[in-house]
PDB file of N, CA and C in Angstrom:
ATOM      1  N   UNK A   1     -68.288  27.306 -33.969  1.00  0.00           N
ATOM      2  CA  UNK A   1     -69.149  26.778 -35.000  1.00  0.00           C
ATOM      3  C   UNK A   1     -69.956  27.930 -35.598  1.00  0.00           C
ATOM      4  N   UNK A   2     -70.284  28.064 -36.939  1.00  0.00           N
ATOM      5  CA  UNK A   2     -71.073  28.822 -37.686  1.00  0.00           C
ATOM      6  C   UNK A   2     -72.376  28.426 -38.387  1.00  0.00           C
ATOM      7  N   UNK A   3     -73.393  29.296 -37.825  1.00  0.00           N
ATOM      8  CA  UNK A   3     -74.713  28.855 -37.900  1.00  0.00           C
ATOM      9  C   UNK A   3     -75.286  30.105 -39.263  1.00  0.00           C
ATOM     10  N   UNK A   4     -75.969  29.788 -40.110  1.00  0.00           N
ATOM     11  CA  UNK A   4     -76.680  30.430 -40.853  1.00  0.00           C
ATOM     12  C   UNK A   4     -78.108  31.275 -41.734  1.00  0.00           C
ATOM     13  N   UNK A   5     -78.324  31.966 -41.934  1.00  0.00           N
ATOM     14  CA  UNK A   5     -79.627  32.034 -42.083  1.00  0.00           C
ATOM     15  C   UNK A   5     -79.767  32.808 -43.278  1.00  0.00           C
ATOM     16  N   UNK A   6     -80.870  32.917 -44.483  1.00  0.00           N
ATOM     17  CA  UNK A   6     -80.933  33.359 -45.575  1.00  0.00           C
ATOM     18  C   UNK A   6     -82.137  33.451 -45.704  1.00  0.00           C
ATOM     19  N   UNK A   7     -82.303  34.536 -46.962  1.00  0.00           N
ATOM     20  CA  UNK A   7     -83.690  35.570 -46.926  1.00  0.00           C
ATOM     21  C   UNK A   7     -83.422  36.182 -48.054  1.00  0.00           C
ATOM     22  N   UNK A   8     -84.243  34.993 -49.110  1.00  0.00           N
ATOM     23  CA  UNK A   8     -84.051  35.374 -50.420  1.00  0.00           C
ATOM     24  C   UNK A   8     -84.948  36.435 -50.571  1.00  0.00           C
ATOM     25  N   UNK A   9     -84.554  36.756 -52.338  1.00  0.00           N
ATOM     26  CA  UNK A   9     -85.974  37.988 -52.938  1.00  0.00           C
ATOM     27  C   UNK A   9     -86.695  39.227 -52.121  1.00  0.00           C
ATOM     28  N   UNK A  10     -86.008  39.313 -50.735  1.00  0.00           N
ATOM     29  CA  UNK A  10     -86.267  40.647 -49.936  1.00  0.00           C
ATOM     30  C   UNK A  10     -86.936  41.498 -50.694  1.00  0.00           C
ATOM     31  N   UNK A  11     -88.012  42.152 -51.004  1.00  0.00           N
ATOM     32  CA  UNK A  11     -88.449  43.381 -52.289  1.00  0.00           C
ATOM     33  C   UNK A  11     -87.907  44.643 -51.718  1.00  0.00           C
ATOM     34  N   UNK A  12     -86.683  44.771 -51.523  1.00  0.00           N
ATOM     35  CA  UNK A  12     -86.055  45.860 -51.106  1.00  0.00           C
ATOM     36  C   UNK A  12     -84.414  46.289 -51.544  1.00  0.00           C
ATOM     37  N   UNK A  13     -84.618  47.641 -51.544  1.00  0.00           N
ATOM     38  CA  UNK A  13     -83.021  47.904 -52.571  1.00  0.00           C
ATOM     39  C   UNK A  13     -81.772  47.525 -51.392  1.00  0.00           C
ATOM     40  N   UNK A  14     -80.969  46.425 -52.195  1.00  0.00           N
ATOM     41  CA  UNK A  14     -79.592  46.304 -51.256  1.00  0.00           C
ATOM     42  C   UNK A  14     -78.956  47.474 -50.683  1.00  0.00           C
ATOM     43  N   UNK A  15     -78.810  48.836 -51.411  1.00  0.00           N
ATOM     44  CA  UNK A  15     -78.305  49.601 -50.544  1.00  0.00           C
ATOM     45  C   UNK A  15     -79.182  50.029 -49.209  1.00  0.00           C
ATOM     46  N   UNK A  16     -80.401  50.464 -49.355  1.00  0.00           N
ATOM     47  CA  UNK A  16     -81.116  50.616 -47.952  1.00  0.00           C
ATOM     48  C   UNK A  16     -80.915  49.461 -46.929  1.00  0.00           C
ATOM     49  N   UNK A  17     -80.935  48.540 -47.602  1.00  0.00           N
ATOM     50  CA  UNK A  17     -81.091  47.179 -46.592  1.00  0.00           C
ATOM     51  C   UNK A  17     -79.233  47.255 -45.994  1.00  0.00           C
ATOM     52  N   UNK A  18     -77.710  47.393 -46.753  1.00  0.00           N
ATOM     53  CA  UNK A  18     -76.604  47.608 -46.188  1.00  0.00           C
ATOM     54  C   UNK A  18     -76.530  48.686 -45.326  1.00  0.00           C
ATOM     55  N   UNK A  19     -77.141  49.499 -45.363  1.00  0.00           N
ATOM     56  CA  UNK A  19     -76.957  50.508 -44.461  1.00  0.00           C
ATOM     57  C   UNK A  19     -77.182  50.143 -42.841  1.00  0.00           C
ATOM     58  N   UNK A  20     -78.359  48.983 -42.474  1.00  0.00           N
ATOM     59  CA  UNK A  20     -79.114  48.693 -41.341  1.00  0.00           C
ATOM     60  C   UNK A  20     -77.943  47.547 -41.049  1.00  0.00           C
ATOM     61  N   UNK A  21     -77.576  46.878 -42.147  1.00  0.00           N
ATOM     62  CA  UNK A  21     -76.845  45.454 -41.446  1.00  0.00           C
ATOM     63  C   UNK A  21     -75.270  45.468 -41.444  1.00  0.00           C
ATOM     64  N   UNK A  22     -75.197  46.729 -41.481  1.00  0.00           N
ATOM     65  CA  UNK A  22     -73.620  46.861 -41.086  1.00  0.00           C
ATOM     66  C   UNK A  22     -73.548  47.774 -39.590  1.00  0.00           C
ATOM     67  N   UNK A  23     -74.577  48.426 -39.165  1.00  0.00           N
ATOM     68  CA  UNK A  23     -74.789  48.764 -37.529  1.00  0.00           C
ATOM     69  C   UNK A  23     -74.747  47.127 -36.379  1.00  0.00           C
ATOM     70  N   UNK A  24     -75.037  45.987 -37.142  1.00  0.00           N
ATOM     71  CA  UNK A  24     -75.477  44.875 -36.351  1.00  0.00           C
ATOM     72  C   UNK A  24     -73.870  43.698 -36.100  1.00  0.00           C
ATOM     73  N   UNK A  25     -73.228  44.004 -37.405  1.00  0.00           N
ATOM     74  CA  UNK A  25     -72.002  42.984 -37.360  1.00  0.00           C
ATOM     75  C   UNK A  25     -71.383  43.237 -36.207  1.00  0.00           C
ATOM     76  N   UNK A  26     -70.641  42.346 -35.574  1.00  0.00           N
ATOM     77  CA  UNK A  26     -70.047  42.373 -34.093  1.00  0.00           C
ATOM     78  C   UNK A  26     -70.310  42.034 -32.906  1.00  0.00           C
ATOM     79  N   UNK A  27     -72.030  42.213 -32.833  1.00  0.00           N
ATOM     80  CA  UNK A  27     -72.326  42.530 -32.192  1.00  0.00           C
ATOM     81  C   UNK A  27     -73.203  40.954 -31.471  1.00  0.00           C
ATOM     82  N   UNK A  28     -73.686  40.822 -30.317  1.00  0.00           N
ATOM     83  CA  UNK A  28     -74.058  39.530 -29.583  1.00  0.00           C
ATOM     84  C   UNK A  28     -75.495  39.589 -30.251  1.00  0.00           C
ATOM     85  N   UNK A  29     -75.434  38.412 -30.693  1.00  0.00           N
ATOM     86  CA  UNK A  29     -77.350  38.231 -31.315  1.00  0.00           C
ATOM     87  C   UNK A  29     -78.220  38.365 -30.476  1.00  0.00           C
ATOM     88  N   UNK A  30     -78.095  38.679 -29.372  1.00  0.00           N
ATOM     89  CA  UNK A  30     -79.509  38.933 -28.565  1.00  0.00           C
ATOM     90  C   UNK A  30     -79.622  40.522 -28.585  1.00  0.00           C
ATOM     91  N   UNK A  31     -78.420  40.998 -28.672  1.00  0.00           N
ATOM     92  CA  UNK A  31     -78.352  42.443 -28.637  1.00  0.00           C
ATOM     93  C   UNK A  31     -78.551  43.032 -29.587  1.00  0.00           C
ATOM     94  N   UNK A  32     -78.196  42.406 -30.971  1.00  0.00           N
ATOM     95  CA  UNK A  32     -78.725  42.715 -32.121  1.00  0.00           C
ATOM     96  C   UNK A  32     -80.165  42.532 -32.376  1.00  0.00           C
ATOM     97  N   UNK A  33     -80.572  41.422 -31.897  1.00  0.00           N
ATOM     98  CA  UNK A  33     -82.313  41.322 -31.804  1.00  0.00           C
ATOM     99  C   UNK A  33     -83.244  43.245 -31.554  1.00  0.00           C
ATOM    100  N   UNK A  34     -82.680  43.565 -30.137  1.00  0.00           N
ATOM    101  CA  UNK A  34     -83.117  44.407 -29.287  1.00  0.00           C
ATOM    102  C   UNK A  34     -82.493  45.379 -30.279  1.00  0.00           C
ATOM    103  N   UNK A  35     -81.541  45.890 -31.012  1.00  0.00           N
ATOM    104  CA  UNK A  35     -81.177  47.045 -31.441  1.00  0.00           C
ATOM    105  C   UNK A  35     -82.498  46.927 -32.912  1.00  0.00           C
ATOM    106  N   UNK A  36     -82.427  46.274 -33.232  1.00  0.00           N
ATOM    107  CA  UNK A  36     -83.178  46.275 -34.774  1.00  0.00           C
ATOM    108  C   UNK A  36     -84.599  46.211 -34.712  1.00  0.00           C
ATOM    109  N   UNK A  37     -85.141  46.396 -33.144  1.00  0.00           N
ATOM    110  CA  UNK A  37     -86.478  46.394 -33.044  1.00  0.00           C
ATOM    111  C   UNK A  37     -86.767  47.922 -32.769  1.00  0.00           C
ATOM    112  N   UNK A  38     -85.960  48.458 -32.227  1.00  0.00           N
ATOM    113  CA  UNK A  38     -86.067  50.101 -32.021  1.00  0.00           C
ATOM    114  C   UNK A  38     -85.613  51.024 -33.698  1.00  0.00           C
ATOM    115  N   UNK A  39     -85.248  50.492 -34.728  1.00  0.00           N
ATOM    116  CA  UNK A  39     -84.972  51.262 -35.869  1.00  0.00           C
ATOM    117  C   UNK A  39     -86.196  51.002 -36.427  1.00  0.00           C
ATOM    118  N   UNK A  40     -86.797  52.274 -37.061  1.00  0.00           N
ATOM    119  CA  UNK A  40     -88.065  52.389 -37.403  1.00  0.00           C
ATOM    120  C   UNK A  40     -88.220  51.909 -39.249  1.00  0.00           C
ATOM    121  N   UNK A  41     -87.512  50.929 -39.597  1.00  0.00           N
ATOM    122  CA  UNK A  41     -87.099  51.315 -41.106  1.00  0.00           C
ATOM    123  C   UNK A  41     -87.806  49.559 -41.437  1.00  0.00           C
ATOM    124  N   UNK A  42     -88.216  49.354 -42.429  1.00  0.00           N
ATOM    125  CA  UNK A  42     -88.687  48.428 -42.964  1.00  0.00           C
ATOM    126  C   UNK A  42     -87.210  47.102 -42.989  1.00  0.00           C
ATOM    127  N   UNK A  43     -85.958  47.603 -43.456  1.00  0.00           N
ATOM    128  CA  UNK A  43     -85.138  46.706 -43.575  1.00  0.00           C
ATOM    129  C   UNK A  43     -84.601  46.027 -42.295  1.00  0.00           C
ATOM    130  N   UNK A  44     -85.087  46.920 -41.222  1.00  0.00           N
ATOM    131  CA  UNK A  44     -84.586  46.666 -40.013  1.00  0.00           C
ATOM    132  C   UNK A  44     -85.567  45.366 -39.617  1.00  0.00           C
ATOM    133  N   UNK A  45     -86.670  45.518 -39.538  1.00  0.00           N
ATOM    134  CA  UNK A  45     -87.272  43.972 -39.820  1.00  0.00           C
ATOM    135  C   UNK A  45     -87.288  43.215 -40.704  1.00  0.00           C
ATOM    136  N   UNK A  46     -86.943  43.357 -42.026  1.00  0.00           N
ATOM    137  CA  UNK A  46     -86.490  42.225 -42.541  1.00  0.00           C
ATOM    138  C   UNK A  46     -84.888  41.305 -42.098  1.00  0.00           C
ATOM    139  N   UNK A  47     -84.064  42.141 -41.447  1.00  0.00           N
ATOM    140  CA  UNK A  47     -82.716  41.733 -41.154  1.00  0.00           C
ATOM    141  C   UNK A  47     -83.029  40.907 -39.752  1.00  0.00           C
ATOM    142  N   UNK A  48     -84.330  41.525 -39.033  1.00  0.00           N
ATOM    143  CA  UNK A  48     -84.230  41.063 -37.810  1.00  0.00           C
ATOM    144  C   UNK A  48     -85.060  39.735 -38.089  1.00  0.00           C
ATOM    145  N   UNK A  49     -86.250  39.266 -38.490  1.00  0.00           N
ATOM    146  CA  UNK A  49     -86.749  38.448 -39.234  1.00  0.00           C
ATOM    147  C   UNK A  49     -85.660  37.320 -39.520  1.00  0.00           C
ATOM    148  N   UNK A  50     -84.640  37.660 -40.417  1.00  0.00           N
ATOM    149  CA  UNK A  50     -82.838  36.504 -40.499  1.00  0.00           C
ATOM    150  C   UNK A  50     -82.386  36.544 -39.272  1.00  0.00           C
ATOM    151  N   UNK A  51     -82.309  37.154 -38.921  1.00  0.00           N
ATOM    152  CA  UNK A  51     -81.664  36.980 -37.682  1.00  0.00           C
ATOM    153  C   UNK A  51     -82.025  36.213 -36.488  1.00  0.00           C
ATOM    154  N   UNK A  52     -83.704  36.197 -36.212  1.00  0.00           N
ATOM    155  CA  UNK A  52     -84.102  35.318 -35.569  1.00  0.00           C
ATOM    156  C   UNK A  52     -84.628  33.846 -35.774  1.00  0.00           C
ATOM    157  N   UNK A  53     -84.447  33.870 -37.469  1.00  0.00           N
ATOM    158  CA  UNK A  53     -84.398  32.467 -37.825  1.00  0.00           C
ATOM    159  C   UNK A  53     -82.688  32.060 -37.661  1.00  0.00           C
ATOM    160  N   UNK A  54     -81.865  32.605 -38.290  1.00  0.00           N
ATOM    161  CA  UNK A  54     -80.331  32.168 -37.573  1.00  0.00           C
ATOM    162  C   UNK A  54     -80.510  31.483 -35.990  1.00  0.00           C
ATOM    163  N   UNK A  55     -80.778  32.408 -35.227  1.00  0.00           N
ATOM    164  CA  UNK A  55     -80.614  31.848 -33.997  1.00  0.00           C
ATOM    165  C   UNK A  55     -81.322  30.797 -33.690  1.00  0.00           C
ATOM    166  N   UNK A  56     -82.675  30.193 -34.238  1.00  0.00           N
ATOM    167  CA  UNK A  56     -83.130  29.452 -33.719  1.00  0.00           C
ATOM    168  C   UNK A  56     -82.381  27.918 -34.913  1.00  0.00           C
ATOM    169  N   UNK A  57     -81.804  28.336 -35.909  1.00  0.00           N
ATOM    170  CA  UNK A  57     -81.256  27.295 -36.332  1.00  0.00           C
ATOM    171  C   UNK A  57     -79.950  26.915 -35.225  1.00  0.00           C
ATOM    172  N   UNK A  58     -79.383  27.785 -34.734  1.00  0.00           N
ATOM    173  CA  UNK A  58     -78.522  27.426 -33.795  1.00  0.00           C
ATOM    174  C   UNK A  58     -78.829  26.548 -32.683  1.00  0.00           C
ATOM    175  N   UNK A  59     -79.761  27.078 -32.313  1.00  0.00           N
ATOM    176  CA  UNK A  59     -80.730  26.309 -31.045  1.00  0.00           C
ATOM    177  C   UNK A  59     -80.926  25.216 -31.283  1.00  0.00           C
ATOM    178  N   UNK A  60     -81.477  24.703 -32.388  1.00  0.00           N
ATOM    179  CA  UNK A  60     -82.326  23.600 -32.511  1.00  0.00           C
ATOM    180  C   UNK A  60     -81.513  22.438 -33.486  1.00  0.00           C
ATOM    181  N   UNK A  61     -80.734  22.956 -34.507  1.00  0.00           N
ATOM    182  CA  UNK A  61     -79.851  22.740 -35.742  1.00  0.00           C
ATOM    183  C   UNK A  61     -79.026  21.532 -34.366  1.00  0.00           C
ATOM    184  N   UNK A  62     -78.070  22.591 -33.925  1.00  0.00           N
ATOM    185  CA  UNK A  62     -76.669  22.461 -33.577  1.00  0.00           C
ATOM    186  C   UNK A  62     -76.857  22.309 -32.379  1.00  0.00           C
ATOM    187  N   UNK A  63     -77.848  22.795 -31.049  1.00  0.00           N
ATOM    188  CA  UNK A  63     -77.743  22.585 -29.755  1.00  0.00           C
ATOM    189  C   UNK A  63     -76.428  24.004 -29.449  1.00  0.00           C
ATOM    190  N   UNK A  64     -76.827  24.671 -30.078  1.00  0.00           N
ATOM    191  CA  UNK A  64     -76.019  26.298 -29.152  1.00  0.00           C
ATOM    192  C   UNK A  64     -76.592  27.218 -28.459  1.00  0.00           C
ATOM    193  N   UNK A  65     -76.356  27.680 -27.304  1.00  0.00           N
ATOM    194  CA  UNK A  65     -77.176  28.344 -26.322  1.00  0.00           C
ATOM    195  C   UNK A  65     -76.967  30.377 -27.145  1.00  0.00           C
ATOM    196  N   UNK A  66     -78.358  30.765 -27.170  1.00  0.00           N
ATOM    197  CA  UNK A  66     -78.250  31.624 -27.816  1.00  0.00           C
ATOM    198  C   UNK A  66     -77.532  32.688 -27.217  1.00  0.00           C
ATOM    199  N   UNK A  67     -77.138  33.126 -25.998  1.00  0.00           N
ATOM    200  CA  UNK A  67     -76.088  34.272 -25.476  1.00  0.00           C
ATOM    201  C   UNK A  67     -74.963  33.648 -25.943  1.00  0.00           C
ATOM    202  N   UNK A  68     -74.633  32.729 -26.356  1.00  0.00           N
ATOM    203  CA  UNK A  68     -72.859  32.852 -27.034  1.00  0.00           C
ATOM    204  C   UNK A  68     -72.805  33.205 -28.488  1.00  0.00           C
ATOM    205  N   UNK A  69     -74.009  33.570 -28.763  1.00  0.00           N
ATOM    206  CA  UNK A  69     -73.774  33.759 -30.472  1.00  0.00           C
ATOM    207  C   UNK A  69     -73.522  35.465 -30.644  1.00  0.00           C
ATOM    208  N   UNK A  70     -72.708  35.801 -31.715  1.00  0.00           N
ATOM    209  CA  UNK A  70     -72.346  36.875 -32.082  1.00  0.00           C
ATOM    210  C   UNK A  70     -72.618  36.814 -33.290  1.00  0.00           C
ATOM    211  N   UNK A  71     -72.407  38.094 -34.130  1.00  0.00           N
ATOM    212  CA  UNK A  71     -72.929  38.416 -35.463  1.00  0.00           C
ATOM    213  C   UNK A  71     -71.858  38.546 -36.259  1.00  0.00           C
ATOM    214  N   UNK A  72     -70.998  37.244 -36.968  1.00  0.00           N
ATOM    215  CA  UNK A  72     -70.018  37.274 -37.965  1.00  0.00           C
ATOM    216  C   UNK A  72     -70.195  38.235 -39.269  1.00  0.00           C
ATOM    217  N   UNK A  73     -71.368  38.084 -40.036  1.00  0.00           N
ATOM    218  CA  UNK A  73     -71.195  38.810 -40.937  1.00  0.00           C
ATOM    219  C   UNK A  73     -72.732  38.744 -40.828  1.00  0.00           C
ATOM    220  N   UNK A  74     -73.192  39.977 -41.301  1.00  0.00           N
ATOM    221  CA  UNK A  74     -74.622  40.372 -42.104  1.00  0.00           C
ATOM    222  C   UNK A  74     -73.987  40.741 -43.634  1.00  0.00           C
ATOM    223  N   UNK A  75     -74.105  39.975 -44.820  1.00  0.00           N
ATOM    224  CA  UNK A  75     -74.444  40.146 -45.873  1.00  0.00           C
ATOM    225  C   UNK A  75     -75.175  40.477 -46.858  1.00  0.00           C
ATOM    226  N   UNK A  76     -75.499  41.674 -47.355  1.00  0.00           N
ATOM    227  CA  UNK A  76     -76.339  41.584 -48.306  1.00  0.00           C
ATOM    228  C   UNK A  76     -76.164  41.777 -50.339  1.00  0.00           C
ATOM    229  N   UNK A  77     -76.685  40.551 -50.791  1.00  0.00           N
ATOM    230  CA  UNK A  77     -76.221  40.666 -52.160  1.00  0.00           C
ATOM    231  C   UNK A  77     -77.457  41.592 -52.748  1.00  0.00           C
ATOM    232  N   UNK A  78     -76.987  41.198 -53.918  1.00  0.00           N
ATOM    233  CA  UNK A  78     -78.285  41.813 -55.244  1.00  0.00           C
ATOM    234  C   UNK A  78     -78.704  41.101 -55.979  1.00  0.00           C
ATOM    235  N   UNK A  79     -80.065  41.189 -55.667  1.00  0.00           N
ATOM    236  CA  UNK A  79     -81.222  40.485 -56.207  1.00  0.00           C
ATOM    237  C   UNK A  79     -81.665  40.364 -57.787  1.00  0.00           C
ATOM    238  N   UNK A  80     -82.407  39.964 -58.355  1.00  0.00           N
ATOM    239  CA  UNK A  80     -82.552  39.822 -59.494  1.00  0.00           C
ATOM    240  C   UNK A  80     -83.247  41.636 -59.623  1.00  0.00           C
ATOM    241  N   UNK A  81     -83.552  42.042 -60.420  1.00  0.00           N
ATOM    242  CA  UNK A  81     -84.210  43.724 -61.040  1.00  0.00           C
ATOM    243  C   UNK A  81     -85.496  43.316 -62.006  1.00  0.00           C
ATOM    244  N   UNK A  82     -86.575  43.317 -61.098  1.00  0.00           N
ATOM    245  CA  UNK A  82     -88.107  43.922 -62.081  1.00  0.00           C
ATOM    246  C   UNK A  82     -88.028  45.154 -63.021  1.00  0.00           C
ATOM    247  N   UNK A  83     -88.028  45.157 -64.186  1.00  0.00           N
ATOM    248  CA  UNK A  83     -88.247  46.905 -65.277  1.00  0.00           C
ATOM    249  C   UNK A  83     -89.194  46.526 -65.382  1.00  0.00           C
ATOM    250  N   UNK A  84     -90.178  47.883 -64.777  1.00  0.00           N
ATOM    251  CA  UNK A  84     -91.271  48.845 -64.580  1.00  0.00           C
ATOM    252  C   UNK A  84     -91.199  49.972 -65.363  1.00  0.00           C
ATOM    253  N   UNK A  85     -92.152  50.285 -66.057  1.00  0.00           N
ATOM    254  CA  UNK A  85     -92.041  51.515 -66.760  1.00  0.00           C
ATOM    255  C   UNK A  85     -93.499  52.254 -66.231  1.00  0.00           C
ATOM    256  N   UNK A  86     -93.305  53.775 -65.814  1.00  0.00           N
ATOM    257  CA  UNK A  86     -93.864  54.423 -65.631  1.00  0.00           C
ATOM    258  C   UNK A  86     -94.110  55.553 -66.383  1.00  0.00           C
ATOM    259  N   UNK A  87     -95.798  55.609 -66.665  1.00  0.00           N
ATOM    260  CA  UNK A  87     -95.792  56.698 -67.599  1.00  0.00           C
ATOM    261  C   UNK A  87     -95.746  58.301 -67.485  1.00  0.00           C
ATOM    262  N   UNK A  88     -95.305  58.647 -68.445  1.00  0.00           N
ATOM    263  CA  UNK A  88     -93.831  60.376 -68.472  1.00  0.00           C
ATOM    264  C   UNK A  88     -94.880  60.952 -68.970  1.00  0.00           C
ATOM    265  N   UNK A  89     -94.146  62.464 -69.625  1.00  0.00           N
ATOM    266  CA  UNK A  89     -95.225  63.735 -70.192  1.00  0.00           C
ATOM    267  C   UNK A  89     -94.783  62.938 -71.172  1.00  0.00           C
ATOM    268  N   UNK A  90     -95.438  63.854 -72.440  1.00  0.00           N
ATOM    269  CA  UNK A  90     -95.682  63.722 -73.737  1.00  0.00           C
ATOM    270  C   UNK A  90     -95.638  62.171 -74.634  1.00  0.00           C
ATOM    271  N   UNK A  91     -96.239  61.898 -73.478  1.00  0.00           N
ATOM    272  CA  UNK A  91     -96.566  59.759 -73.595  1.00  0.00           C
ATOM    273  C   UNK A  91     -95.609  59.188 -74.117  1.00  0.00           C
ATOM    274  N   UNK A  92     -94.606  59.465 -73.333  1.00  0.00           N
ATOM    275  CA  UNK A  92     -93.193  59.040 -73.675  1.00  0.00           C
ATOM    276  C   UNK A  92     -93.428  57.994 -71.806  1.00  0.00           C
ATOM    277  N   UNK A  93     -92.097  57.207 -71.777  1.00  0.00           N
ATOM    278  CA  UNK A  93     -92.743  55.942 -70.771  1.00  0.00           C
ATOM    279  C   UNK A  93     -91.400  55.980 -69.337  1.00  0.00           C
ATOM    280  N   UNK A  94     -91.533  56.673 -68.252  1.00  0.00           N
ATOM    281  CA  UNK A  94     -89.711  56.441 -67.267  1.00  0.00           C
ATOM    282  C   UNK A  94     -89.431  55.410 -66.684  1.00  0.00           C
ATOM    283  N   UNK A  95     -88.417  54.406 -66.897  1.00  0.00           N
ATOM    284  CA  UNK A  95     -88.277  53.310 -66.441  1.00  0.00           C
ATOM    285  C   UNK A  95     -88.090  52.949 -64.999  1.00  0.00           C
ATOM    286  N   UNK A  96     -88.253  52.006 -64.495  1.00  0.00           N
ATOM    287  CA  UNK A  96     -88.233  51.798 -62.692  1.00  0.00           C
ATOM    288  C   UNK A  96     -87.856  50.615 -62.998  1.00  0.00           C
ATOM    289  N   UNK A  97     -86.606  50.736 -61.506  1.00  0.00           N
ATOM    290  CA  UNK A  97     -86.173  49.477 -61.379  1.00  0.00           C
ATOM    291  C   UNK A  97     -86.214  48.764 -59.998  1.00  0.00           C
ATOM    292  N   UNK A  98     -87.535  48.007 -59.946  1.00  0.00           N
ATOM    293  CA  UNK A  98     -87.773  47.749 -58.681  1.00  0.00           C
ATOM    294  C   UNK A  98     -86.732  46.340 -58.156  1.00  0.00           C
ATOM    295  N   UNK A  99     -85.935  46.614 -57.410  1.00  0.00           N
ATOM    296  CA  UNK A  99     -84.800  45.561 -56.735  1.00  0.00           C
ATOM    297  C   UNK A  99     -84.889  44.814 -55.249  1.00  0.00           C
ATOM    298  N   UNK A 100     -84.309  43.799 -55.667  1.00  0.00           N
ATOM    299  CA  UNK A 100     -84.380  42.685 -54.810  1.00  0.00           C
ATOM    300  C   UNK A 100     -83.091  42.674 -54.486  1.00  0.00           C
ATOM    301  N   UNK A 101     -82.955  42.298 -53.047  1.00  0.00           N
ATOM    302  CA  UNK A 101     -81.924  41.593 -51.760  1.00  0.00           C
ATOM    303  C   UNK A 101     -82.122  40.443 -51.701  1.00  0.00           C
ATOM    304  N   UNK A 102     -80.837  39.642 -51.634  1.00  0.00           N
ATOM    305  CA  UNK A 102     -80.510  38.261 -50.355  1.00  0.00           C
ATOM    306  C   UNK A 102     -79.635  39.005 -49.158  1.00  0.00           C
ATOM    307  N   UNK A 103     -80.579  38.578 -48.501  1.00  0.00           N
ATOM    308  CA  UNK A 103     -79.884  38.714 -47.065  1.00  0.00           C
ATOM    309  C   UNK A 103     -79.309  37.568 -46.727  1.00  0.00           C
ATOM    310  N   UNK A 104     -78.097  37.482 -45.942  1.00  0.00           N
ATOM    311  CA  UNK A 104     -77.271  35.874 -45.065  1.00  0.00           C
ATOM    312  C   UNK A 104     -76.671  36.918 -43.638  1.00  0.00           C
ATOM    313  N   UNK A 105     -77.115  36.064 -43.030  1.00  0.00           N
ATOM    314  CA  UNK A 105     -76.392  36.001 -41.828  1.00  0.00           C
ATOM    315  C   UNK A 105     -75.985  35.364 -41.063  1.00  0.00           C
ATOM    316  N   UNK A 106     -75.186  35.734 -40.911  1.00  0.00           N
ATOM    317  CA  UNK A 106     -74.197  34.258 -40.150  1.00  0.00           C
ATOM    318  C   UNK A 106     -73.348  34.544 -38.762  1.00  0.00           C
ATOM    319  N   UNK A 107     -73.800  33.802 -37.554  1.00  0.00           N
ATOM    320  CA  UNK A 107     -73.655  33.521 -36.046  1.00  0.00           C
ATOM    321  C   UNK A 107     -71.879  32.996 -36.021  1.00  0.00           C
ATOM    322  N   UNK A 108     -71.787  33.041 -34.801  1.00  0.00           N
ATOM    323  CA  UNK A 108     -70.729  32.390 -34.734  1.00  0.00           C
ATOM    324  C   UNK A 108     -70.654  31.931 -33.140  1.00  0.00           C
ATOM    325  N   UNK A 109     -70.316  31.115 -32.228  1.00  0.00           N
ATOM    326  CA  UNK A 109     -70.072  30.968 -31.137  1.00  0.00           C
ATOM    327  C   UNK A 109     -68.453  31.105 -30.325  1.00  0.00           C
ATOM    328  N   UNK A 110     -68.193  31.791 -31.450  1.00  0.00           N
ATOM    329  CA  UNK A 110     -66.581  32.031 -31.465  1.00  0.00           C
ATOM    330  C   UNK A 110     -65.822  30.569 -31.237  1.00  0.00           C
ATOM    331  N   UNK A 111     -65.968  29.243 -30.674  1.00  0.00           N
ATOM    332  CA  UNK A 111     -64.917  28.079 -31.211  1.00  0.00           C
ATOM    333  C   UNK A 111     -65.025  27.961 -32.808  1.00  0.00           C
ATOM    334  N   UNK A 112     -63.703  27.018 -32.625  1.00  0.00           N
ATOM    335  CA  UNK A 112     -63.226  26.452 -34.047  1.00  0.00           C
ATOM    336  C   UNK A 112     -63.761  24.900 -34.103  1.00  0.00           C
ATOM    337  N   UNK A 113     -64.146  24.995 -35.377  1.00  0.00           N
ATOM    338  CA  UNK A 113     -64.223  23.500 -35.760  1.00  0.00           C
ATOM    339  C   UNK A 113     -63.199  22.596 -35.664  1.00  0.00           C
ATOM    340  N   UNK A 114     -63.006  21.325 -35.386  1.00  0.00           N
ATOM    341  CA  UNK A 114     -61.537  20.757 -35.398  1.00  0.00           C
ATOM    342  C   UNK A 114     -62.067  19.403 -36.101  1.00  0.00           C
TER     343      UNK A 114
END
């Protein structure tokens, strides 16, 4: 069975945030818990943050004991883009593009639905 969790509008750029949640896929959600608390990086708690709402939807959702869950996929899309303009020399204006993540992550207990 596949359990889920989502984490809209993240204020953080999808690539920083893919970099952290592709170390976690594979891997047993409790162990992923414990790895993403030792990375010192802002995205690493936001992923871990999904991640421990996933599991407790498992828990409570579905009745799944959290050592059988593994980490099917960590996903991250792209968010909508704030333009920011910051002001340049000769009062001319440099644009910023402050970006947003959805994070999903999704458990698995390795059975099949039937």
């Amino acid at each position: 069975m596949e359990v889920q969790a989502l984490t809209r509008y993240a204020r953080m750029s999808p690539k920083k945030v893919r970099e952290v949640a592709r170390t976690i896929q594979g891997r047993k959600a409790s162990e992923a818990v414990d790895y993403l608390t030792l990375i010192p990086r802002k995205s690493a708690r936001l992923i871990a943050k999904t991640l421990k709402s996933a599991i407790a939807n498992a828990e409570n959702n579905n009745n799944l004991s959290a050592d059988s869950l593994t980490v099917k996929l960590a996903l991250i899309e792209n968010g909508p883009v704030l333009k920011r303009f910051k002001a340049a020399a000769r009062g001319s204006a440099a644009p910023r593009r402050k970006k947003m993540s959805h994070i999903r992550i999704v458990l698995t207990d390795g059975e099949t639905n039937s």
